[in-house]
Protein backbone atom coordinates (compact mmCIF):
# COMPACT_ATOMS: atom_id res chain seq x y z
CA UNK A 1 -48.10 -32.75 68.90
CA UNK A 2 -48.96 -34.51 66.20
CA UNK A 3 -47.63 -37.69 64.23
CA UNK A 4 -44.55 -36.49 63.22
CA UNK A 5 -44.77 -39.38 60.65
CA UNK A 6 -48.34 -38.02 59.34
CA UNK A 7 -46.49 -34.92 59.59
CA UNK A 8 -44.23 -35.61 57.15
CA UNK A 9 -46.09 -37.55 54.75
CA UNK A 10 -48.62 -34.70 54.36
CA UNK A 11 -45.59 -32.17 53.51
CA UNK A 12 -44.47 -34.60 50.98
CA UNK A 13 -47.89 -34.80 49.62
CA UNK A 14 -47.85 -31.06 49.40
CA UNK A 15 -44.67 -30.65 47.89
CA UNK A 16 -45.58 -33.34 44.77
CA UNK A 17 -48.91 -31.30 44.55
CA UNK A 18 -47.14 -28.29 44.07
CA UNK A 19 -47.25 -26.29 47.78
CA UNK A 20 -43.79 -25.97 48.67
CA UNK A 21 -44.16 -23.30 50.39
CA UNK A 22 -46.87 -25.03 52.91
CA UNK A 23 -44.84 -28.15 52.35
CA UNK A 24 -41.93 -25.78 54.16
CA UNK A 25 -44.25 -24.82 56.98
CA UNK A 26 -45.91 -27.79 58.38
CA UNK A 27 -42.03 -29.43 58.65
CA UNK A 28 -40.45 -26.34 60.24
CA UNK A 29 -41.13 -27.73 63.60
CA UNK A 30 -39.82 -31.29 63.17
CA UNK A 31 -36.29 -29.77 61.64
CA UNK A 32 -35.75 -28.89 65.15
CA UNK A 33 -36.47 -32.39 66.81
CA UNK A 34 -33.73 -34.54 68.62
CA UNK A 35 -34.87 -37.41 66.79
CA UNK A 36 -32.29 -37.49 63.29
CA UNK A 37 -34.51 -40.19 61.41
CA UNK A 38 -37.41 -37.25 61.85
CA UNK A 39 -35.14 -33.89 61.72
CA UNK A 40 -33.02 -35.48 58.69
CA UNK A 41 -36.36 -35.87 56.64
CA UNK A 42 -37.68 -32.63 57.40
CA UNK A 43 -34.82 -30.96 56.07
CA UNK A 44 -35.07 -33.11 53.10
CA UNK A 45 -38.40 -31.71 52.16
CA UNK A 46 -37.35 -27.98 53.35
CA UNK A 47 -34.57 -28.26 50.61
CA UNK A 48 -36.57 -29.53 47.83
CA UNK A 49 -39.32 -26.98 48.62
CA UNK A 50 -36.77 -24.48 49.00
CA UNK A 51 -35.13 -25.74 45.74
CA UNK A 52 -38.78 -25.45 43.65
CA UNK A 53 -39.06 -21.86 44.90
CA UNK A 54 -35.81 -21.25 43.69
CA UNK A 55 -34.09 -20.65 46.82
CA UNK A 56 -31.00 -22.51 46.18
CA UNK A 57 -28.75 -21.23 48.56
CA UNK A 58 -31.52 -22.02 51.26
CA UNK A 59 -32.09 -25.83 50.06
CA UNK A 60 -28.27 -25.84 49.92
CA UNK A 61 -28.34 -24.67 53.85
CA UNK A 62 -31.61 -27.12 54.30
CA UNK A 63 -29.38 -30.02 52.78
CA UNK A 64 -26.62 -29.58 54.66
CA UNK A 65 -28.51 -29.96 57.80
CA UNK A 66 -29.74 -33.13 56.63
CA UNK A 67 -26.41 -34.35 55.84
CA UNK A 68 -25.86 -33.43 59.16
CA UNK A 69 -28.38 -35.15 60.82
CA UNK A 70 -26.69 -38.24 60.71
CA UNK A 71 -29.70 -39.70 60.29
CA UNK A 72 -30.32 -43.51 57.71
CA UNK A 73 -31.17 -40.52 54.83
CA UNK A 74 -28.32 -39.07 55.95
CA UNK A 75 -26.60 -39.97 52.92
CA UNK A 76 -29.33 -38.23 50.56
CA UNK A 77 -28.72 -35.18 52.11
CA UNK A 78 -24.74 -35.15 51.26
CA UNK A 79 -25.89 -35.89 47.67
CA UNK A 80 -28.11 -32.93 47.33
CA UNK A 81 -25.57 -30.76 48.95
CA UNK A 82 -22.92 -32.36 46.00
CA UNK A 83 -25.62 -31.95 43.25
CA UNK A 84 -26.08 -28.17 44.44
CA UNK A 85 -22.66 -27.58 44.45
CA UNK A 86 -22.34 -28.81 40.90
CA UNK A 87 -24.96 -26.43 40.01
CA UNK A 88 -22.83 -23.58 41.51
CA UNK A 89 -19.77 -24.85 39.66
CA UNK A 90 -17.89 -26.19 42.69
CA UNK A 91 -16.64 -28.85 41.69
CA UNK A 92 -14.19 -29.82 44.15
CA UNK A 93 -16.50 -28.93 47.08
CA UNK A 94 -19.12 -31.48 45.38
CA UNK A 95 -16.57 -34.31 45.01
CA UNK A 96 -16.28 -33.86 48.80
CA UNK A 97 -19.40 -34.26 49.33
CA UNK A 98 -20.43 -36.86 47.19
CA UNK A 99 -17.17 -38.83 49.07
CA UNK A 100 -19.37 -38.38 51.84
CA UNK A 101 -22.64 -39.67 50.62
CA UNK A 102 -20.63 -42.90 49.41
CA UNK A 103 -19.46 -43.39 52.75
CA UNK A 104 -23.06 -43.08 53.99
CA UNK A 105 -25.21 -44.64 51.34
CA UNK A 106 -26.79 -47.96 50.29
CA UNK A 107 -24.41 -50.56 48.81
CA UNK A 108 -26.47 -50.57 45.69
CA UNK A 109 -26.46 -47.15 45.67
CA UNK A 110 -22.46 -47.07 44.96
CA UNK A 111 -21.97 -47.14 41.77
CA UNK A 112 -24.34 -44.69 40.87
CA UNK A 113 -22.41 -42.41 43.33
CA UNK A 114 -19.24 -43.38 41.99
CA UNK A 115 -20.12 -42.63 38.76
CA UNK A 116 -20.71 -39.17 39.31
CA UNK A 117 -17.21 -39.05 41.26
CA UNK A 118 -15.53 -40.31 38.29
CA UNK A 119 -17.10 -37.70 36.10
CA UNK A 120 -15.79 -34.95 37.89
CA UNK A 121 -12.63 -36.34 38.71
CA UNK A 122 -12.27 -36.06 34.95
CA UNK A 123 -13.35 -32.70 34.55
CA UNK A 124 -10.76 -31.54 37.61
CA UNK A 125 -8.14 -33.47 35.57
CA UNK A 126 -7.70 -36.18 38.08
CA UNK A 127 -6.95 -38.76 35.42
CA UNK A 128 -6.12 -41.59 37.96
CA UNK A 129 -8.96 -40.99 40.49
CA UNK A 130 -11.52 -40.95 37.45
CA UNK A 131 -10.33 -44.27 36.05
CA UNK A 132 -10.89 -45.72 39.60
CA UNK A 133 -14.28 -44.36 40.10
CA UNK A 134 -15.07 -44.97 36.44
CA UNK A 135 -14.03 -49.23 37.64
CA UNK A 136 -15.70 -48.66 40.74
CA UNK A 137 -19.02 -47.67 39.09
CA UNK A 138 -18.63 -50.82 36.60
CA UNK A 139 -19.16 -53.32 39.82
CA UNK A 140 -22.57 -53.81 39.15
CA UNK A 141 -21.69 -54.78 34.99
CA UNK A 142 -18.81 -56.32 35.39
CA UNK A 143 -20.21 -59.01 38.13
CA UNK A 144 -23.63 -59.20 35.21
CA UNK A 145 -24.29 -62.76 33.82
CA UNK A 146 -26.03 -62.56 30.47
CA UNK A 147 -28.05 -65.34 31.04
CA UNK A 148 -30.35 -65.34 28.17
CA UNK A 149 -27.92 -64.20 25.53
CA UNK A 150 -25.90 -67.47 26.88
CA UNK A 151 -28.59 -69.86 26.59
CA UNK A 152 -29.87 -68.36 23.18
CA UNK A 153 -26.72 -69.03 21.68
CA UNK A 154 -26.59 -72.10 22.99
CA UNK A 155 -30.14 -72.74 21.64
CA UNK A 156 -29.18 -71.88 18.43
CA UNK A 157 -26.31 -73.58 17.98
CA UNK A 158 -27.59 -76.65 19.80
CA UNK A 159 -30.78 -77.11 17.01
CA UNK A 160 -28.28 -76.09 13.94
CA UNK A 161 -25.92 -79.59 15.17
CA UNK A 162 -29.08 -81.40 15.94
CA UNK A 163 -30.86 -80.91 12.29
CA UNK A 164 -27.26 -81.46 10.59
CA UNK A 165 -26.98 -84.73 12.14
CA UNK A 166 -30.52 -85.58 11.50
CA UNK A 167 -29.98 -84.32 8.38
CA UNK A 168 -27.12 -86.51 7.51
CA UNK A 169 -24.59 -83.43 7.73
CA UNK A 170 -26.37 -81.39 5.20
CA UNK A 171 -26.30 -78.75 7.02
CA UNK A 172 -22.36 -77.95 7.00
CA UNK A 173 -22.59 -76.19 3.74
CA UNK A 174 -21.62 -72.51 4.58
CA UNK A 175 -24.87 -71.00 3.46
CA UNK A 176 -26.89 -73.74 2.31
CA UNK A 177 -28.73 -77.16 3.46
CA UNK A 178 -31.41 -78.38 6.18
CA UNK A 179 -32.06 -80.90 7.66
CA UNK A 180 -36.16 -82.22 8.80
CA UNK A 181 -36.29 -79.12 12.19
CA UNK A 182 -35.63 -76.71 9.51
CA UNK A 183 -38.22 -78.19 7.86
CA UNK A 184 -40.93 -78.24 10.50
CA UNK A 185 -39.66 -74.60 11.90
CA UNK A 186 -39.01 -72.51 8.67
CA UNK A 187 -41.73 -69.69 8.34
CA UNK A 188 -43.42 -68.68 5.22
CA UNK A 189 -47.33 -67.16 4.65
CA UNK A 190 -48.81 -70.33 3.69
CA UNK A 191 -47.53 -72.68 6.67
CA UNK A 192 -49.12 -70.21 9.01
CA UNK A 193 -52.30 -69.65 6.83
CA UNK A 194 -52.32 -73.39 7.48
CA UNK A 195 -52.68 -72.69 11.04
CA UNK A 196 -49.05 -73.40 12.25
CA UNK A 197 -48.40 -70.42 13.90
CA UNK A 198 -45.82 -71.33 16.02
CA UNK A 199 -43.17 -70.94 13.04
CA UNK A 200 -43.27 -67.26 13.43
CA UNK A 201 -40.79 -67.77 16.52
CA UNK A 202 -39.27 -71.39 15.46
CA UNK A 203 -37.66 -69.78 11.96
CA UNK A 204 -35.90 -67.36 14.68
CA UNK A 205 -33.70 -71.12 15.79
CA UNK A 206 -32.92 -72.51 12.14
CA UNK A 207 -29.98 -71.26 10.09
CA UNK A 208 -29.31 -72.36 6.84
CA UNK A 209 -25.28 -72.95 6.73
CA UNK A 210 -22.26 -72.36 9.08
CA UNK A 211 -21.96 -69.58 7.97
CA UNK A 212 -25.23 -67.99 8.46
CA UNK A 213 -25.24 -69.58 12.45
CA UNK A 214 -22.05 -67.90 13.05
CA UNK A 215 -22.75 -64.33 11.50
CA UNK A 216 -25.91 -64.34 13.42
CA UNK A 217 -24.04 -65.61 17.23
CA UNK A 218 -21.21 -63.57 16.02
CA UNK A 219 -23.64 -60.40 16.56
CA UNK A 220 -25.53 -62.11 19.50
CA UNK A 221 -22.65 -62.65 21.41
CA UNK A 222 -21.43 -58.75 20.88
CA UNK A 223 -24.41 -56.50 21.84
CA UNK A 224 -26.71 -59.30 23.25
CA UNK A 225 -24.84 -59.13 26.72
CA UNK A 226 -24.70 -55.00 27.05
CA UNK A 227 -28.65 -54.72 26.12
CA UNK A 228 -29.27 -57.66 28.55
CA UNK A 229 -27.19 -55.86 31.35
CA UNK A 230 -29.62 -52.54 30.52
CA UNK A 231 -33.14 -54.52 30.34
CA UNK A 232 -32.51 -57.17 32.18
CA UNK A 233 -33.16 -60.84 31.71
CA UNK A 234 -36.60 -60.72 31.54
CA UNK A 235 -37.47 -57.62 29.22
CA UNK A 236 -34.18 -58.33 26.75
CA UNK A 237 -35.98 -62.08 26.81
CA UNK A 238 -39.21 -60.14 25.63
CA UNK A 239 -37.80 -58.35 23.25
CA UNK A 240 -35.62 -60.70 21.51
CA UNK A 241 -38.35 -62.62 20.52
CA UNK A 242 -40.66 -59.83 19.50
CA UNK A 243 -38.52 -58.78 17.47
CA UNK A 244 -37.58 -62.24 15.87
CA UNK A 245 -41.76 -62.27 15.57
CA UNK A 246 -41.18 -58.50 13.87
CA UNK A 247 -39.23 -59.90 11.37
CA UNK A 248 -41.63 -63.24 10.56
CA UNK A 249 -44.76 -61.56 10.88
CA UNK A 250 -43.61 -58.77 8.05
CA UNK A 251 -42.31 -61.62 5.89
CA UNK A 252 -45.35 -63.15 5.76
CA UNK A 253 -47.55 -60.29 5.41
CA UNK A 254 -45.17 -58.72 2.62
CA UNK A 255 -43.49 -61.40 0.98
CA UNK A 256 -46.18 -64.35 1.24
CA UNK A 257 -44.29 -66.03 -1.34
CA UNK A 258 -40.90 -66.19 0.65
CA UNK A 259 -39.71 -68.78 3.33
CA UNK A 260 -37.23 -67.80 5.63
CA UNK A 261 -35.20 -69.13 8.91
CA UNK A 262 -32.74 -66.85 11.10
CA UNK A 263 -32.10 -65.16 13.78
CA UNK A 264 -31.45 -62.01 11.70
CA UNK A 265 -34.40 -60.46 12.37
CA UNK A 266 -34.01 -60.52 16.40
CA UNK A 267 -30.37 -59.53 16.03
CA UNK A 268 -31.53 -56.83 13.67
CA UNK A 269 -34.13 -55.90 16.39
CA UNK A 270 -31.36 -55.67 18.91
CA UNK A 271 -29.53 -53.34 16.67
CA UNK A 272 -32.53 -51.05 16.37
CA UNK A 273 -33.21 -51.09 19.71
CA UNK A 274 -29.20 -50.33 20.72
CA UNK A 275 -29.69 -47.15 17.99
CA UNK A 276 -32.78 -45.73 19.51
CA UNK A 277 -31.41 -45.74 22.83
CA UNK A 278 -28.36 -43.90 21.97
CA UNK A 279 -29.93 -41.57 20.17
CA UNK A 280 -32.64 -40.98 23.08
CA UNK A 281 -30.83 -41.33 26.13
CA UNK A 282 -27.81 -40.10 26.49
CA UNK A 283 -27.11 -42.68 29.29
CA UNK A 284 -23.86 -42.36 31.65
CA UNK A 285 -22.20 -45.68 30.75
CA UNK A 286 -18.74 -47.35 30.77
CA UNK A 287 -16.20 -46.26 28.26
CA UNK A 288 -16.04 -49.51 26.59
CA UNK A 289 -20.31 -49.93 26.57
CA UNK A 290 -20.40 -46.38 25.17
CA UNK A 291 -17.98 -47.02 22.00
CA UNK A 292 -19.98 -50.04 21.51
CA UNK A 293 -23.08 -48.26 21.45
CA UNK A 294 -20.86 -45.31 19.25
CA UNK A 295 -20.71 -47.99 16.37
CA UNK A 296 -24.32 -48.83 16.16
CA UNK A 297 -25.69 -46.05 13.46
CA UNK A 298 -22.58 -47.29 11.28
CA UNK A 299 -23.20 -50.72 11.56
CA UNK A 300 -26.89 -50.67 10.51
CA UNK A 301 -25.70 -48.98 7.81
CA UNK A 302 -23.78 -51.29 6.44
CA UNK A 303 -25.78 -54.61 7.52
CA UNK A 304 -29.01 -52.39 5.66
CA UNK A 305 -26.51 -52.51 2.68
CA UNK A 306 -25.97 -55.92 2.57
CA UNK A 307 -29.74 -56.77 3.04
CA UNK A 308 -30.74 -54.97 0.21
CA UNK A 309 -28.13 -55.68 -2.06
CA UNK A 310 -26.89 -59.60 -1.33
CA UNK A 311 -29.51 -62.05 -2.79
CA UNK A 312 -31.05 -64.80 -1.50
CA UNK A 313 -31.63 -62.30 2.39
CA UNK A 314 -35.05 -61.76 3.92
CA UNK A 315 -35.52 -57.94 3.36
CA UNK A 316 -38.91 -58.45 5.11
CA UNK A 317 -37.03 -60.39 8.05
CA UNK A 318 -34.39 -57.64 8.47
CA UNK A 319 -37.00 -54.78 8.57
CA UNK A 320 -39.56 -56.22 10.63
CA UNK A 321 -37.21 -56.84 13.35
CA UNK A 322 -35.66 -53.60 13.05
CA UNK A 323 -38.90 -51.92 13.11
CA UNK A 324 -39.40 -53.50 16.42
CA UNK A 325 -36.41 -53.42 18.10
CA UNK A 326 -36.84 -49.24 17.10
CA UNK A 327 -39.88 -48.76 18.38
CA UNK A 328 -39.44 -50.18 21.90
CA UNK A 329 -35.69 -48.68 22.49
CA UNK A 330 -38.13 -45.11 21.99
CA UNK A 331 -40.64 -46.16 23.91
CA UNK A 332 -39.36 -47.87 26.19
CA UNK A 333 -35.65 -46.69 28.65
CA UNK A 334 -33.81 -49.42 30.47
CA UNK A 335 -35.01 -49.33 33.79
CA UNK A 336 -33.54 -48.06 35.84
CA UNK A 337 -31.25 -45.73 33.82
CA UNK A 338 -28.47 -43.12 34.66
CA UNK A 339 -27.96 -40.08 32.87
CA UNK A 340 -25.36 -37.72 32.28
CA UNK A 341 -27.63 -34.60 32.95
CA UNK A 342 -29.79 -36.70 35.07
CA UNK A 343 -26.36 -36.95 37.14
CA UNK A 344 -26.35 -33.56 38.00
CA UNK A 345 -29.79 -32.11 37.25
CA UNK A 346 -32.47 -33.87 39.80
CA UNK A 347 -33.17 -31.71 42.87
CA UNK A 348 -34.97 -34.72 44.73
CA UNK A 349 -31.93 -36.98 44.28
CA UNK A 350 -33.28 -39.48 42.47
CA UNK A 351 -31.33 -39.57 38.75
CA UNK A 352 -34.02 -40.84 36.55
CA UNK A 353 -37.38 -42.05 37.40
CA UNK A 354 -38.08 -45.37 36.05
CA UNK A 355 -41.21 -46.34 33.66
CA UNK A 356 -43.83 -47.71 35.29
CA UNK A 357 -44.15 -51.41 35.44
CA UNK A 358 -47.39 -51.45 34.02
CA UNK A 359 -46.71 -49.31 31.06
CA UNK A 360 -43.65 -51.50 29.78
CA UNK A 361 -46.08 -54.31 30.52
CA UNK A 362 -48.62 -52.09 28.14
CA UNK A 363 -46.01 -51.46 25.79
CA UNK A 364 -45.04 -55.36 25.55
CA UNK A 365 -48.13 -56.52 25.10
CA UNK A 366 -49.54 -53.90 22.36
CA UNK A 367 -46.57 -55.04 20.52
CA UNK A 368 -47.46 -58.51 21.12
CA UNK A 369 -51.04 -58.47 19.92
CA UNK A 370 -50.20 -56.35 17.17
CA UNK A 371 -48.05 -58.69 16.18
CA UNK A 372 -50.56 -61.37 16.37
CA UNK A 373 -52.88 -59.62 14.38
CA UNK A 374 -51.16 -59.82 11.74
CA UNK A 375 -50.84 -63.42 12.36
CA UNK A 376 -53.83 -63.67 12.16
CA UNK A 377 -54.79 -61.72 9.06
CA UNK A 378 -52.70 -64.13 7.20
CA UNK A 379 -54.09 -67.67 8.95
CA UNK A 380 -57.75 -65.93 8.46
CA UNK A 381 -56.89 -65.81 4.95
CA UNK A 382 -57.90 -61.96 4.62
CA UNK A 383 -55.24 -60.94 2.87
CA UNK A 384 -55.99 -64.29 -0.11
């Protein structure tokens, strides 16, 4: 006999290439061996092959056995079987199940699981078992740090006391003053023509006024920590201060005359980026993240308003980060994501497959250098 392991991954490699039916065949033997580790993942790959030929009650049969199998994938098996059963519109049969492949499965797969409980406790009208699921599947936010929102903040609000004392209190105007960092950090077309190109992320640091520092952290402090919890530390990090670039890099390209400090074109950014995922994904989320997210479309409205219509605001700032923050929330999913239809919908199991690594990396750094480009238009003097 041959490898069963070769065995296998050849019928997976069949399967993805679109053979189920020979995917089916060169397993049929291993379903039936006394090993469960082996037997459990052959009757993985009979289900989905069954599944793709649009036998479902024979992947719900070839599911079950893996469930059965009692195997480490046991637990993927149970799911399937709950995910079919969904399909079939037995719902009370799939909450069973699914009970079953949280027993079974992965601690970090949990709260995925649970979250699919807690749907369908609601939809059965089990009110109190859906709130507990619905907490249960919240582990995984609710024990989330937001590092980087934190420490920009504290950034912020750290260099806005530092200039005011260096600038002998100036500063504690409510929308007006500086102090010698807002001088060196401010951004404007011919600072960076003049090669000091590092302004297009220093302006993002510098507020002019208490009241300008705390309308910005104000914002900061409520989405900053739910995008951070969906990207990540390292991407939201990214994408803050592209977008805070977004904003500089438009101001100085549009509005060469014009200086301008702020955050308000990262937090702007943030907001765009909070909007396109909505819109996009329809993402299965806490109650309290959701009605958050619910209040984004309104709120650009009105902050759009205010930029347009409120002298003495950096339209360019505003739009540039907006445009930014946009155009990666399409782009770009938080990784990895859950899905409402994705909950129910995915035949292998798996609820939504993440982007590649090296395409967000792709998509980070075309933003990046075409961001820089037209930093450098304006330091090469092209546009004079």
């Amino acid at each position: 006999m041959s490898d069963p392991l070769a065995t296998l991954a050849e019928a997976r490699r069949l399967l993805d290439s679109g053979y189920p039916e020979q995917a089916t065949t060169s397993v049929a033997e291993l379903t039936r061996s006394h090993d469960p580790e082996i037997a459990g993942a052959a009757w993985l790959i009979t289900g989905s092959a069954r599944y793709r030929t649009d036998d479902e009650a024979g992947a719900l049969q070839a599911w079950m056995e893996a469930a059965r199998s009692e195997g480490a994938a046991s637990w993927i098996g149970w799911r399937s079987v709950a995910e079919q059963q969904v399909r079939d519109g037995d719902l009370t049969a799939a909450m069973e199940s699914y009970k079953e492949a949280d027993r079974r499965s992965p601690p970090d797969e949990r709260p995925a699981i649970a979250s699919r409980l807690a749907w369908l406790a609601k939809e059965t009208g089990h009110d109190f078992t859906a709130r507990r699921e619905f907490n249960r599947s919240r582990g995984a936010y609710a024990t989330y740090t937001p590092l980087v929102t934190w420490t920009l903040i504290g950034m912020n609000v750290g260099v806005f006391a530092i200039d005011a004392v260096l600038g002998g209190m100036a500063e504690l105007g409510l929308m007006s003053g500086g102090g010698p960092l807002l001088e060196f950090g401010y951004v404007s077309a011919d600072t960076v023509a003049a090669g000091e190109w590092w302004r297009v992320f220093t302006s993002a640091f510098l507020h002019l006024g208490i009241l300008h520092l705390a309308l910005n952290m104000w914002a900061l402090y409520l989405f900053g920590p739910l995008l951070e919890q969906l990207y990540g530390h390292i991407e939201y990090l990214a994408i803050y201060l592209l977008c805070a670039a977004g904003g500089s890099v438009l101001t100085i390209l549009v509005a060469p005359d014009q200086a301008a400090v702020g955050a308000s074109g990262a937090i702007f950014g943030l907001l765009g980026l909070a909007f396109a995922v909505s819109r996009r994904r329809h993402l299965a989320l806490p109650r309290q993240t959701r009605a958050v997210l619910g209040q984004i479309g309104s709120l650009l409205v009105v902050n759009l308003a205010f930029t347009f219509f409120v002298p003495g605001i950096s339209i360019t700032g505003h739009l540039g980060g907006l445009a930014v923050g946009l155009l990666l929330g399409w782009l770009l999913p938080p990784s990895p994501a859950f899905t409402l239809a994705g909950q129910w919908q995915a035949a292998s199991g798996a609820v939504i497959k993440s982007t590649s690594i090296y395409l967000r990396v792709a998509v980070y750094l075309g933003v990046a250098a075409l961001l820089g480009v037209g930093t450098w238009v304006v330091m090469s003097g092209t546009l004079a």
